[in-house]
Every structure is written in C-alpha cells, then in structure tokens.
PDB file of N, CA and C in Angstrom:
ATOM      1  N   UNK A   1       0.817  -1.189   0.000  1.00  0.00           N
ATOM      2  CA  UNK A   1       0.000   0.000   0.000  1.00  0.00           C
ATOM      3  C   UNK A   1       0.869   1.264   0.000  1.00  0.00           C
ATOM      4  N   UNK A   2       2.154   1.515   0.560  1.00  0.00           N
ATOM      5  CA  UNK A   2       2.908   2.360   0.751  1.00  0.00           C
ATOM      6  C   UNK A   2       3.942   2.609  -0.683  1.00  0.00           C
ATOM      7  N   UNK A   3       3.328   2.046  -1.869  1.00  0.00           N
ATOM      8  CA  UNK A   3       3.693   2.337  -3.418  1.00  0.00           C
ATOM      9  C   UNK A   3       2.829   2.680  -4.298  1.00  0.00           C
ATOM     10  N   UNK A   4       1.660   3.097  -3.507  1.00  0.00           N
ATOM     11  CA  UNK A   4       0.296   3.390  -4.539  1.00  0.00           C
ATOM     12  C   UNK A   4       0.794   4.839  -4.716  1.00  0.00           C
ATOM     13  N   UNK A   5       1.280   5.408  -4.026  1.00  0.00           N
ATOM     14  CA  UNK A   5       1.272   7.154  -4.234  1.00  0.00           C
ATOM     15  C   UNK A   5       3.190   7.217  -4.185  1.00  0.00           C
ATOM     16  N   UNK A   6       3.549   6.313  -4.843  1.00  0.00           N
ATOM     17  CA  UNK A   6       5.041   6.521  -5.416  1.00  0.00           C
ATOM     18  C   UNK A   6       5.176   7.312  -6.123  1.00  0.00           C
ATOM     19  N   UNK A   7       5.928   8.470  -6.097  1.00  0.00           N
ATOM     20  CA  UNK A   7       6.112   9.955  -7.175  1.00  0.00           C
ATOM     21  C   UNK A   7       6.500   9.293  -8.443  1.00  0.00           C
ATOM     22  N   UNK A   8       7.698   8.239  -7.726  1.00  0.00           N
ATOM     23  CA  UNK A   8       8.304   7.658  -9.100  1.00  0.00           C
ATOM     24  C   UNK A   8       7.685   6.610 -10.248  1.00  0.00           C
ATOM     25  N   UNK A   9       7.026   5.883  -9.471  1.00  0.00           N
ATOM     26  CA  UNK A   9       6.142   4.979 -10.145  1.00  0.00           C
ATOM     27  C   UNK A   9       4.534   5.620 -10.965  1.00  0.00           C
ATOM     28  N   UNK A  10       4.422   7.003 -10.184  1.00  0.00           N
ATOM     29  CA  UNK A  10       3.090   7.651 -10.968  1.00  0.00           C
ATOM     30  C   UNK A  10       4.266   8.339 -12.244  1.00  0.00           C
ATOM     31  N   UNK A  11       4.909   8.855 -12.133  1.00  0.00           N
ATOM     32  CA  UNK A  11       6.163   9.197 -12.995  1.00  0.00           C
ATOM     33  C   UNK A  11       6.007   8.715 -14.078  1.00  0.00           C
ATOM     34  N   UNK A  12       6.156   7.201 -14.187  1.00  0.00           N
ATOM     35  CA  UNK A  12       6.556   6.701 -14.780  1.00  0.00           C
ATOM     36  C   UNK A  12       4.977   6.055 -15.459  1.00  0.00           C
ATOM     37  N   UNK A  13       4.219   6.021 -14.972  1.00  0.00           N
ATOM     38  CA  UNK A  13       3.036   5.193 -15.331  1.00  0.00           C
ATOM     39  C   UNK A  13       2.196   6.914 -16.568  1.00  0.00           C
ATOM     40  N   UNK A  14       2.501   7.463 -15.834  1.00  0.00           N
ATOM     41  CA  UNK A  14       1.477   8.970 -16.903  1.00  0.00           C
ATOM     42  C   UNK A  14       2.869   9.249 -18.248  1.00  0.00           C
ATOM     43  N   UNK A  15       3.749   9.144 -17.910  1.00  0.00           N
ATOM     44  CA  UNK A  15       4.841   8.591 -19.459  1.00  0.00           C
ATOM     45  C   UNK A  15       4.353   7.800 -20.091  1.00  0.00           C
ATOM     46  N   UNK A  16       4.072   6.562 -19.522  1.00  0.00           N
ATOM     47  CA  UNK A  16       4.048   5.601 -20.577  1.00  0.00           C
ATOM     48  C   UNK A  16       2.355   5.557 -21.166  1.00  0.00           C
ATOM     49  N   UNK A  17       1.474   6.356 -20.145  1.00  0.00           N
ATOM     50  CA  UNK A  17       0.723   6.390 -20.611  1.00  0.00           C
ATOM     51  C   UNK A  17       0.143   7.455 -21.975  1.00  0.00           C
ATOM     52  N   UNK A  18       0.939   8.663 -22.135  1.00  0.00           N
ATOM     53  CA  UNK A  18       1.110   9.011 -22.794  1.00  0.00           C
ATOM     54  C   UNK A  18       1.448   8.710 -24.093  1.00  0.00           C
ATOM     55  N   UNK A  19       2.854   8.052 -23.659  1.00  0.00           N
ATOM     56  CA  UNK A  19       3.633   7.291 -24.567  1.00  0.00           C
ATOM     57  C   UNK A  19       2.885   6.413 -25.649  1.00  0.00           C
ATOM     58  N   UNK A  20       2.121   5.451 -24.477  1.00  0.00           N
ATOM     59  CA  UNK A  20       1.075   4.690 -25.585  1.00  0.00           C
ATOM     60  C   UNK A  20      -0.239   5.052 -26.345  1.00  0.00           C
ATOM     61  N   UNK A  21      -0.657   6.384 -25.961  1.00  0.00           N
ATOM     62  CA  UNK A  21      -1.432   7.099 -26.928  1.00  0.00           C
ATOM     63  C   UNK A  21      -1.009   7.579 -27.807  1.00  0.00           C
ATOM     64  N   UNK A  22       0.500   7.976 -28.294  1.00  0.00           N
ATOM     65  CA  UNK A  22       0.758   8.709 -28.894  1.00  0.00           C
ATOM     66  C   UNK A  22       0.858   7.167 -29.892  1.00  0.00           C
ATOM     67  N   UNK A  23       1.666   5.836 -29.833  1.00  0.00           N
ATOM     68  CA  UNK A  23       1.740   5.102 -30.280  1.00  0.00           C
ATOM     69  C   UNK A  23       1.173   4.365 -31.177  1.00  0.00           C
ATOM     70  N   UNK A  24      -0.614   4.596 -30.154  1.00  0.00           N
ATOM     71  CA  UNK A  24      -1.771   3.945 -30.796  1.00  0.00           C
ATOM     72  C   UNK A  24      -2.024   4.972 -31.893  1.00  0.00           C
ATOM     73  N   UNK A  25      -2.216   6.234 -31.501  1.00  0.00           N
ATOM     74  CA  UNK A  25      -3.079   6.957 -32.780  1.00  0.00           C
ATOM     75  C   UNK A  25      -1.926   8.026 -33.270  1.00  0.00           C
ATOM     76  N   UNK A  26      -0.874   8.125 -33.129  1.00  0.00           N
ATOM     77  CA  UNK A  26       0.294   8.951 -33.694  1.00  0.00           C
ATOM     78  C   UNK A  26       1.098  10.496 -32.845  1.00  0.00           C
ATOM     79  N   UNK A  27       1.952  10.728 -33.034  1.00  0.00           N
ATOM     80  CA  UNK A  27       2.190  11.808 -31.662  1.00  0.00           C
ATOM     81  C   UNK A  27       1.391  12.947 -32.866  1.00  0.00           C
ATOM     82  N   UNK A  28       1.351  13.188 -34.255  1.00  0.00           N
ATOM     83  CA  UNK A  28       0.400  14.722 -34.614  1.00  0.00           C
ATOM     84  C   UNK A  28      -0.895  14.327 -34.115  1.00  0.00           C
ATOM     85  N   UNK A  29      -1.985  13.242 -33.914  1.00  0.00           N
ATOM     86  CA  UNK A  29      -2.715  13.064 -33.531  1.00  0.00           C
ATOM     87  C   UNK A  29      -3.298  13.259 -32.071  1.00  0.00           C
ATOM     88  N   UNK A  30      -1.984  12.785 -31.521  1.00  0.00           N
ATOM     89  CA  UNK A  30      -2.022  13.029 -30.134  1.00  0.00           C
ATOM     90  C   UNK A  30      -1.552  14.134 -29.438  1.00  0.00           C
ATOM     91  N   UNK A  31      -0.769  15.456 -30.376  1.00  0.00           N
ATOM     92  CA  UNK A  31      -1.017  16.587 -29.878  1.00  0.00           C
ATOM     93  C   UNK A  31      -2.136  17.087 -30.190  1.00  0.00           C
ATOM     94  N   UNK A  32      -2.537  17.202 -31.385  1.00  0.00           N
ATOM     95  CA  UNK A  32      -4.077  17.449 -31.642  1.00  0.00           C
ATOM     96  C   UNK A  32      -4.958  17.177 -30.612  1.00  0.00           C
ATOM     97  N   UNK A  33      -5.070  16.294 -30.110  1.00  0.00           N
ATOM     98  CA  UNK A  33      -6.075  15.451 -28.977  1.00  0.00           C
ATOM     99  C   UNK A  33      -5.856  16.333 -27.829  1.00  0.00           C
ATOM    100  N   UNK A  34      -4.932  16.855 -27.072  1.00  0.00           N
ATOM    101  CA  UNK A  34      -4.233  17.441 -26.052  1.00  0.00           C
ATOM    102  C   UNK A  34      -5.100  18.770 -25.965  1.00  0.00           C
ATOM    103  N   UNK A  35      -4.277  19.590 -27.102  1.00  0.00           N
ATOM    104  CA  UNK A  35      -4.182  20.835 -27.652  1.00  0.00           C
ATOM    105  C   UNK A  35      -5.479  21.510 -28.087  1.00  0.00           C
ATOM    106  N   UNK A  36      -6.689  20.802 -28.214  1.00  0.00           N
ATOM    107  CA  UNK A  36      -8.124  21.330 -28.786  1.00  0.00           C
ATOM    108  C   UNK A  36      -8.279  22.634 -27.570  1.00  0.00           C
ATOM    109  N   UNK A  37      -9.051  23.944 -28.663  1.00  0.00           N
ATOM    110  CA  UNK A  37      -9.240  24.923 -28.073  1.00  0.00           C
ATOM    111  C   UNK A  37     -10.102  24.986 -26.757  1.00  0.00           C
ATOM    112  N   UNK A  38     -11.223  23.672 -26.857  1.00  0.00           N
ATOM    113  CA  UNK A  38     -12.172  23.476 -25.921  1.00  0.00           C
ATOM    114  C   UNK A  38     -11.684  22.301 -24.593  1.00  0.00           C
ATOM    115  N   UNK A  39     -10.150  21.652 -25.658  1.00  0.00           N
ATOM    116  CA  UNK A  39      -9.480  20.634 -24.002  1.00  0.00           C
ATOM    117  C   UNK A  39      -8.672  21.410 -23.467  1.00  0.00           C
ATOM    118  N   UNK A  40      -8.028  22.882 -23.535  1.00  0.00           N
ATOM    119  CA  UNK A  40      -7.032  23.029 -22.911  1.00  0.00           C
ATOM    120  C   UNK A  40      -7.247  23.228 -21.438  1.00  0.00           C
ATOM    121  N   UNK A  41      -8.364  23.489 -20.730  1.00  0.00           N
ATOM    122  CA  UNK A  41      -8.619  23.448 -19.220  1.00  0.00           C
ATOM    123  C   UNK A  41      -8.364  22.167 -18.746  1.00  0.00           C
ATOM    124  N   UNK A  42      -8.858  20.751 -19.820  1.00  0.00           N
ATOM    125  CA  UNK A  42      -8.288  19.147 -19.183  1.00  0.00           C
ATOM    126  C   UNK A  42      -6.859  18.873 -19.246  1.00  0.00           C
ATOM    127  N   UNK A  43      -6.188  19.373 -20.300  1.00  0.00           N
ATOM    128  CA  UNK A  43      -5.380  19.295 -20.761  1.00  0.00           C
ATOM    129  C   UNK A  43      -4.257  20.323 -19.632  1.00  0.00           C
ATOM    130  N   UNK A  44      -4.672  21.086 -19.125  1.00  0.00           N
ATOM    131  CA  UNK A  44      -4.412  21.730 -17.826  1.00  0.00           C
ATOM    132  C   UNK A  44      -4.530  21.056 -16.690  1.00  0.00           C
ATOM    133  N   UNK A  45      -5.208  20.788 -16.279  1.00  0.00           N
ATOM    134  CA  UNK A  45      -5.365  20.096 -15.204  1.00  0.00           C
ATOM    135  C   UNK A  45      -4.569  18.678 -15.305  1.00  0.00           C
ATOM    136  N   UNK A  46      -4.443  17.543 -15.889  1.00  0.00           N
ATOM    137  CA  UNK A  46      -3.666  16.668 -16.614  1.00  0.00           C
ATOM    138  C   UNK A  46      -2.030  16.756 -16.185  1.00  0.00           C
ATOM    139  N   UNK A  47      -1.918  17.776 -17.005  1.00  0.00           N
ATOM    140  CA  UNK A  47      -0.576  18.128 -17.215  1.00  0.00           C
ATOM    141  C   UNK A  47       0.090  18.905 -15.795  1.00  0.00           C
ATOM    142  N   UNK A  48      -0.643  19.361 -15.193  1.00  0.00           N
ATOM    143  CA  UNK A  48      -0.311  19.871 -14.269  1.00  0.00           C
ATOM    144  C   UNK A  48      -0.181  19.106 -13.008  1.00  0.00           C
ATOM    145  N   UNK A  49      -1.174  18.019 -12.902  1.00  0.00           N
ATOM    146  CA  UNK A  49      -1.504  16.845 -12.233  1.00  0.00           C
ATOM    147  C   UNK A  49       0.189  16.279 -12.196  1.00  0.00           C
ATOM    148  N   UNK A  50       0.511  16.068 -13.903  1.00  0.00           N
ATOM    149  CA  UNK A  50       1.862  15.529 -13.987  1.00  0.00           C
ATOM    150  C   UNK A  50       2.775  16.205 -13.002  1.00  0.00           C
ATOM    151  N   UNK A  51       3.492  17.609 -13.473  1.00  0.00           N
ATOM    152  CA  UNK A  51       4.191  18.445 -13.017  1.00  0.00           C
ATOM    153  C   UNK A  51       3.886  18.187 -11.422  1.00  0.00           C
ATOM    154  N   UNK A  52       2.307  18.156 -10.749  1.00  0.00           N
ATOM    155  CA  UNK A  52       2.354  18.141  -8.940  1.00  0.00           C
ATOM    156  C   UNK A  52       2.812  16.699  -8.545  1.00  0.00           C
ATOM    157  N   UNK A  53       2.607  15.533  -9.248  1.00  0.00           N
ATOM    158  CA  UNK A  53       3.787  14.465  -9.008  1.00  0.00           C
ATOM    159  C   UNK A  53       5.036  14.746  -8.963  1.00  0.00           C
ATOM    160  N   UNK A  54       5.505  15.150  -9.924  1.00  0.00           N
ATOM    161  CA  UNK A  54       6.975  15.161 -10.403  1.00  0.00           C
ATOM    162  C   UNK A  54       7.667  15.503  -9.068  1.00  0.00           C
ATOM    163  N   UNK A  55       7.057  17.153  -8.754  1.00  0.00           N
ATOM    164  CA  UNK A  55       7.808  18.117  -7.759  1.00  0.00           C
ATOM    165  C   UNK A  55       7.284  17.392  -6.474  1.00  0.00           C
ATOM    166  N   UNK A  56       6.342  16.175  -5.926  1.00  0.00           N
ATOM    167  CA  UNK A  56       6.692  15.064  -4.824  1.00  0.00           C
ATOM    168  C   UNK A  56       5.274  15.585  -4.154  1.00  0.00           C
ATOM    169  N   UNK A  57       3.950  16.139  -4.595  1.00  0.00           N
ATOM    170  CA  UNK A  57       3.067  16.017  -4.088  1.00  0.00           C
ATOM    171  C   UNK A  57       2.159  14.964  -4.661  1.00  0.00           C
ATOM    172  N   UNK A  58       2.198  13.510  -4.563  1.00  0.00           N
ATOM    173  CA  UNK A  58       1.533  12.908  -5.351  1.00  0.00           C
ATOM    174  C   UNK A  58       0.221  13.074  -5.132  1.00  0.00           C
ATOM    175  N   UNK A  59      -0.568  12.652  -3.890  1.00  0.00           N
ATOM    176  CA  UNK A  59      -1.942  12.446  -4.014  1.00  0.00           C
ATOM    177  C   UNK A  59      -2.729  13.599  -4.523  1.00  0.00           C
ATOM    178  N   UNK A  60      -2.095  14.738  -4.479  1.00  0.00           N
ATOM    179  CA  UNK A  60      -2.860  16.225  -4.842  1.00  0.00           C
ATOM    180  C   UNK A  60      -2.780  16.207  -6.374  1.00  0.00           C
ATOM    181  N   UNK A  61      -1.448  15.817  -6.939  1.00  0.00           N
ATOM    182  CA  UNK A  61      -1.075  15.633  -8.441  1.00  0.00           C
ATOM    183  C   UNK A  61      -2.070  14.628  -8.721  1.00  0.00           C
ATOM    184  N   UNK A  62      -2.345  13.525  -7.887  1.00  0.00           N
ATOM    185  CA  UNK A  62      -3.121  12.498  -8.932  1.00  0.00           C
ATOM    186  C   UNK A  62      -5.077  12.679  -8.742  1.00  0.00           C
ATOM    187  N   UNK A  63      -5.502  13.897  -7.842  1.00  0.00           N
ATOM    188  CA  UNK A  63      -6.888  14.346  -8.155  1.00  0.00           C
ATOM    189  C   UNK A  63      -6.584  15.198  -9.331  1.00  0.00           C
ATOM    190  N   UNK A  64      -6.063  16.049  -9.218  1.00  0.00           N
ATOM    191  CA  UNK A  64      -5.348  16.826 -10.886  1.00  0.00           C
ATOM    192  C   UNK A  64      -5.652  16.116 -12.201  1.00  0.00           C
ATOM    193  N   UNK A  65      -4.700  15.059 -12.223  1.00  0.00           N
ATOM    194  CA  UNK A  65      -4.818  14.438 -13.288  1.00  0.00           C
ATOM    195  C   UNK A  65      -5.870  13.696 -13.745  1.00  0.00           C
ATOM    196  N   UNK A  66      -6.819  12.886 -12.133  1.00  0.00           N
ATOM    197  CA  UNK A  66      -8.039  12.398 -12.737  1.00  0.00           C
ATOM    198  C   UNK A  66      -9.255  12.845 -13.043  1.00  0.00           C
ATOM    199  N   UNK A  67      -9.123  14.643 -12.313  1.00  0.00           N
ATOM    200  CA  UNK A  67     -10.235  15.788 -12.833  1.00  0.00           C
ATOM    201  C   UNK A  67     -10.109  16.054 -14.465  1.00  0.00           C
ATOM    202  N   UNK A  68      -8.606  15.992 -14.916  1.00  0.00           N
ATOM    203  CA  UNK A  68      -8.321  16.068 -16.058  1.00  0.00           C
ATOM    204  C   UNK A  68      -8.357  15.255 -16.841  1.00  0.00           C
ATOM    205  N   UNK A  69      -8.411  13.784 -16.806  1.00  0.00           N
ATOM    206  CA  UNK A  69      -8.464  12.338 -17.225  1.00  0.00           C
ATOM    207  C   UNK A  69      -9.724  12.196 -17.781  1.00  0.00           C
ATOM    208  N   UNK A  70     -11.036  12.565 -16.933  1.00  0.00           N
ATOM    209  CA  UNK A  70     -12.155  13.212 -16.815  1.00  0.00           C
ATOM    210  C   UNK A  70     -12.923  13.917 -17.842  1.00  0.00           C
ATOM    211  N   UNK A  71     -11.678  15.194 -17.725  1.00  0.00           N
ATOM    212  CA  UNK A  71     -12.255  16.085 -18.763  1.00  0.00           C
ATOM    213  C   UNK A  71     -12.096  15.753 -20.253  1.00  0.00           C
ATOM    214  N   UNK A  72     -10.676  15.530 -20.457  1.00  0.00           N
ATOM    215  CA  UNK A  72     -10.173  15.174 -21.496  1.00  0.00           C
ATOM    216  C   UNK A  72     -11.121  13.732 -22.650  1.00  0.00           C
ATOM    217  N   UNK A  73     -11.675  12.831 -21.457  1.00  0.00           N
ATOM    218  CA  UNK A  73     -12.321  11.247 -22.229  1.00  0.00           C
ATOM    219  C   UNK A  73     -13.454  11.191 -21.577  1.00  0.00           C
ATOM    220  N   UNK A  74     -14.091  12.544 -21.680  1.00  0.00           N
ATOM    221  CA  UNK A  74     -15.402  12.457 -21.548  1.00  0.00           C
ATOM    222  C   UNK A  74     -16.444  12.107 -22.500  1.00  0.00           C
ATOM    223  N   UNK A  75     -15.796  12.371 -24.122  1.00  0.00           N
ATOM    224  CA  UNK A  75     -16.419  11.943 -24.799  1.00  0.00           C
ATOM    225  C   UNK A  75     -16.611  10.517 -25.379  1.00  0.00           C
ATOM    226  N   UNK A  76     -15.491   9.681 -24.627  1.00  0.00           N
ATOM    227  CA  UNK A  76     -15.526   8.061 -24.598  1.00  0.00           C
ATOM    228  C   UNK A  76     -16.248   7.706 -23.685  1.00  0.00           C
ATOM    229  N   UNK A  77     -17.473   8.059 -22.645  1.00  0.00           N
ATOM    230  CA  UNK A  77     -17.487   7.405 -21.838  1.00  0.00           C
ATOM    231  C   UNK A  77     -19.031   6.753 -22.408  1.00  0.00           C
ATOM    232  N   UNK A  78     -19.854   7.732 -23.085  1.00  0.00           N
ATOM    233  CA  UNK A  78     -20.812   6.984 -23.988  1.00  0.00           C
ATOM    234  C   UNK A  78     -20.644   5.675 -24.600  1.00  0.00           C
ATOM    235  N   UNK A  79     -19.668   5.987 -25.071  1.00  0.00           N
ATOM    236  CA  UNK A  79     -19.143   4.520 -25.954  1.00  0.00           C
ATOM    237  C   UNK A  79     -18.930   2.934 -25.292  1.00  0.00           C
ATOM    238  N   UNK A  80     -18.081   3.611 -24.218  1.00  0.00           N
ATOM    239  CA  UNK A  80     -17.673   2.459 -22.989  1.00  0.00           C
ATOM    240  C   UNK A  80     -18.736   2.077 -22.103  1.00  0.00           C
ATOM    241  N   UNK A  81     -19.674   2.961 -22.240  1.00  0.00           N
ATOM    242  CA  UNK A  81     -21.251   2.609 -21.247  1.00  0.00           C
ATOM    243  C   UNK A  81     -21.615   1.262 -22.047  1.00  0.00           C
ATOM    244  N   UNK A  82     -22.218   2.193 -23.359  1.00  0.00           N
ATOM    245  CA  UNK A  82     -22.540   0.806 -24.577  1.00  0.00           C
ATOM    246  C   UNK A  82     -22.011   0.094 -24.431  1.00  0.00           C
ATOM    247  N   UNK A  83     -20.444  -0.623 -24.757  1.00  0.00           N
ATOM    248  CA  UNK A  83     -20.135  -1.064 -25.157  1.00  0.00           C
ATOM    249  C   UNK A  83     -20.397  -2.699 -23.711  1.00  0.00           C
ATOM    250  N   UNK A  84     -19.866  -2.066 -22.236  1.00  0.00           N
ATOM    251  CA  UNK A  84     -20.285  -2.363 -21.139  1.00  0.00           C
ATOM    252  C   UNK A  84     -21.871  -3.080 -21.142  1.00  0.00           C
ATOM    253  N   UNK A  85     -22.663  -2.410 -21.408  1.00  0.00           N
ATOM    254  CA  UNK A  85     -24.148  -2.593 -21.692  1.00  0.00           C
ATOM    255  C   UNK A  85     -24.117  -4.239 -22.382  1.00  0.00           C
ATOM    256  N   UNK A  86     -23.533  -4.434 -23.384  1.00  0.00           N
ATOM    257  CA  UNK A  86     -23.324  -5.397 -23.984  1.00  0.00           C
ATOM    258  C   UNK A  86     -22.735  -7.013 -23.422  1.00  0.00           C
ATOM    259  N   UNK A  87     -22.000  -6.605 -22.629  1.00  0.00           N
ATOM    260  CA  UNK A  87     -21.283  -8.088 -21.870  1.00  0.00           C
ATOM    261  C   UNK A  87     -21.946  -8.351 -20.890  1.00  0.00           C
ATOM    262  N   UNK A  88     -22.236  -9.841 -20.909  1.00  0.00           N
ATOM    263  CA  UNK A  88     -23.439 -10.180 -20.315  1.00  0.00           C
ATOM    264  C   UNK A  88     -23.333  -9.958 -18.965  1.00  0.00           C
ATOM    265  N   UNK A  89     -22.959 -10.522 -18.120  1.00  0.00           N
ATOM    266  CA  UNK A  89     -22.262 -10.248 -16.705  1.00  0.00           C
ATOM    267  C   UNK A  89     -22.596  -8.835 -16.427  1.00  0.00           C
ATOM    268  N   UNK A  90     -21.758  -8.082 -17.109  1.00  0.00           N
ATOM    269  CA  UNK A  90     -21.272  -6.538 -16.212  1.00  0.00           C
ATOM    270  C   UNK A  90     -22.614  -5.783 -16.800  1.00  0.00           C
ATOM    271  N   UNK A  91     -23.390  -6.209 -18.308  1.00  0.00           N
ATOM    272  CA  UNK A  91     -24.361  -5.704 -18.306  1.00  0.00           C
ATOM    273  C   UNK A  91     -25.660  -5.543 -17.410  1.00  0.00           C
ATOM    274  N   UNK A  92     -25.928  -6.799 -16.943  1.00  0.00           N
ATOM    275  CA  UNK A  92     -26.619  -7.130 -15.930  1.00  0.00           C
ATOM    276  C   UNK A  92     -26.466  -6.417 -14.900  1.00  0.00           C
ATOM    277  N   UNK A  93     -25.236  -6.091 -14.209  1.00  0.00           N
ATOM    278  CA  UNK A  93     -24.864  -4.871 -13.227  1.00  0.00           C
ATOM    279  C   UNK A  93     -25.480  -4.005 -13.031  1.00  0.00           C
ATOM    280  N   UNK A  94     -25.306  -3.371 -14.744  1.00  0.00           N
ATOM    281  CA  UNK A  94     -25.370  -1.618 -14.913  1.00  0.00           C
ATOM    282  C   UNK A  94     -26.967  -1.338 -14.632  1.00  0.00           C
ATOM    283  N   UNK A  95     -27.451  -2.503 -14.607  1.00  0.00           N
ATOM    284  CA  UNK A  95     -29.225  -2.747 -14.517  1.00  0.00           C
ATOM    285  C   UNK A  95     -29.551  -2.548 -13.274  1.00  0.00           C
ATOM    286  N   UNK A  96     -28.565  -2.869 -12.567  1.00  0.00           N
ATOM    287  CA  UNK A  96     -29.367  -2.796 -11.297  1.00  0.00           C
ATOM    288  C   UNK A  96     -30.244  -1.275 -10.887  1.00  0.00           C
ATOM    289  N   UNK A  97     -31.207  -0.958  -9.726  1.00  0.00           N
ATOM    290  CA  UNK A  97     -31.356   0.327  -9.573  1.00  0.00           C
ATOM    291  C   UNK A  97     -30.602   1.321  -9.183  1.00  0.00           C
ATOM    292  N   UNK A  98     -30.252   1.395  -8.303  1.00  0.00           N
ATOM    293  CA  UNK A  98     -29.138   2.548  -8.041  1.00  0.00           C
ATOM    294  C   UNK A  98     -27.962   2.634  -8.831  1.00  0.00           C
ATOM    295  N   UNK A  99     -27.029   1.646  -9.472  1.00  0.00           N
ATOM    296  CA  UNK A  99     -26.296   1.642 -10.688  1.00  0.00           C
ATOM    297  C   UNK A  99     -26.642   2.534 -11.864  1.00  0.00           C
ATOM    298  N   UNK A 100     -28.254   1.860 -12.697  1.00  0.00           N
ATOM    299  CA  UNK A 100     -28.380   2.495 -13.829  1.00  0.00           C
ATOM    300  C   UNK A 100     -28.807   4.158 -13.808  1.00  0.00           C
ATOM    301  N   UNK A 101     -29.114   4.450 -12.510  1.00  0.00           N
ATOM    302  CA  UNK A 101     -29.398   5.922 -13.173  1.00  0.00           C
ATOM    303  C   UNK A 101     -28.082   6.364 -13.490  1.00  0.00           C
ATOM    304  N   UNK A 102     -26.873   6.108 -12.325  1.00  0.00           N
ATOM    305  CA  UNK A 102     -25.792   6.916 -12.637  1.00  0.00           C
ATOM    306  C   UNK A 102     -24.795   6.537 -13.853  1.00  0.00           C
ATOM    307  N   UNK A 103     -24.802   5.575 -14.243  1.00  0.00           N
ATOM    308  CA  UNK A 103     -24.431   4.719 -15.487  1.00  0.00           C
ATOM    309  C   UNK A 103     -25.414   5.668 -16.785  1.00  0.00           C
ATOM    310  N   UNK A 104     -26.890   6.100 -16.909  1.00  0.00           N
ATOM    311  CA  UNK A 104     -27.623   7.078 -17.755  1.00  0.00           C
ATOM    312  C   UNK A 104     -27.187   7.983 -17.684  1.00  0.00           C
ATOM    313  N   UNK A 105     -26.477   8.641 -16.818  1.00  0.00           N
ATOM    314  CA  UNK A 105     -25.980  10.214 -16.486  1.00  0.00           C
ATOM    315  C   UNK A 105     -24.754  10.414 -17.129  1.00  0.00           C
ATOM    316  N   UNK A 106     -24.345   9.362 -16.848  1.00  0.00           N
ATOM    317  CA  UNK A 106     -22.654   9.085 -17.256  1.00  0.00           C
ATOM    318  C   UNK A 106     -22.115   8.813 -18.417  1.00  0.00           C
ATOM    319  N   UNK A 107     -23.653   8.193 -19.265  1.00  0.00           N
ATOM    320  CA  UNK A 107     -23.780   7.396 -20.667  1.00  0.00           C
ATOM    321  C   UNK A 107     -23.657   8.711 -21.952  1.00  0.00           C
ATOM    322  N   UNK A 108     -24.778   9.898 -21.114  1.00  0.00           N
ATOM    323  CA  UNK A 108     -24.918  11.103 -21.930  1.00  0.00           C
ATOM    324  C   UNK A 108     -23.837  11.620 -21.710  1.00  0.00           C
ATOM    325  N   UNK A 109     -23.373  12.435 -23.088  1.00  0.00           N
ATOM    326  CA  UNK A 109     -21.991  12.884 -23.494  1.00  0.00           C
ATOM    327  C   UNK A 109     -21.908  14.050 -22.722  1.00  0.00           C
ATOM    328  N   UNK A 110     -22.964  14.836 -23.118  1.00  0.00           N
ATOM    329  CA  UNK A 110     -23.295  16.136 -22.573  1.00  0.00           C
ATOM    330  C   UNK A 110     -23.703  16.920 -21.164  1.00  0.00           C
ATOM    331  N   UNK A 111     -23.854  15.528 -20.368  1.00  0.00           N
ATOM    332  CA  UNK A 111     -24.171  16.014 -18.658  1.00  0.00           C
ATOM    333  C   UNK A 111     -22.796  15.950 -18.123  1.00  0.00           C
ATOM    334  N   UNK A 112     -21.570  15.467 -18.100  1.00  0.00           N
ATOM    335  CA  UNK A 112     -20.580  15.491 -17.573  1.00  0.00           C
ATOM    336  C   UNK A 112     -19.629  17.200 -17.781  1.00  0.00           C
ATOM    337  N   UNK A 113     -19.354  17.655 -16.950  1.00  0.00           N
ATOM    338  CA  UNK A 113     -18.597  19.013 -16.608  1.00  0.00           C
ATOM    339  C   UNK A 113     -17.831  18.774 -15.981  1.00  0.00           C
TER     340      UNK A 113
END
C-alpha cells in the first residue's frame, strides 16, 4: 500500500501512458487530442496533475490528473457505457437500480462538466 502514491512509479506510469497514446493513434494526432481549443482546461489540469507528481506532491497531483483524465475522455465514456451494456455479466450490473441511473448520467456525453 505504501507504493500506490510513489512519485516515481506515478512518474513513470502517466509517461508511458502518454507514450502509448501517442503510439496507438500517432504523436500529430495526439497533440491534436491534447491541444483542442475546448481541451485546454483538461489538458491543464492533466498536465499539471503531472508536473504536482513530479515536484513530490503525489496524491494532490493524482486528483489533478483524474479531474483532467475526466475532462479530457469524456467523450468516450458513452461509448464504454454501450459497449459495457453489452457483456453479459457486467451488463446485468449496470441494470441494477441505483447503478443504472448513474451509469444514464454518465452514458450522456453532454451532462458530464
């Protein structure tokens, strides 16, 4: 438990996570993705998230980054609802009552801020 909030290991995990976006869909793609006039507040928060790791405040750096994580793949989360919706098991879940409203809230692209 005393490596979950490793400076060095979050370090190293938001690199490579980077790293492998840029991989999957290309680094012009993936500055594009970053850089949109309407992500630069996620893209702020994110990046800055990075930088409050780096300089050894992790847990404050890593609400940062997942307010920004957030902002940035908000428009995947429709997709991943569906897609969720679909497998039998975890679909069944999202059914339950108290689950599906917030799973509907979460599904629409447009209620998340």
């Amino acid at each position: 438990m005393i490596l979950v909030f490793d400076k060095a290991l979050l370090a190293i995990g938001n690199v490579l996570f980077v790293a492998g976006l840029a991989f999957v869909i290309g680094l012009e793609r993936t500055f594009r993705f970053f850089f949109q006039k309407h992500k630069i507040k996620a893209t702020g928060f994110f990046l800055g998230g990075v930088f409050v790791v780096l300089i050894g405040w992790p847990l404050i750096g890593m609400i940062f980054e997942i307010y920004g994580f957030f902002l940035l793949f908000r428009g995947f989360f429709p997709v991943v609802v569906g897609f969720i919706r679909t497998v039998p098991v975890l679909g069944s879940l999202l059914n339950l009552p108290g689950i599906r409203s917030f799973v509907d809230k979460v599904g629409e692209s447009n209620n998340m801020v």
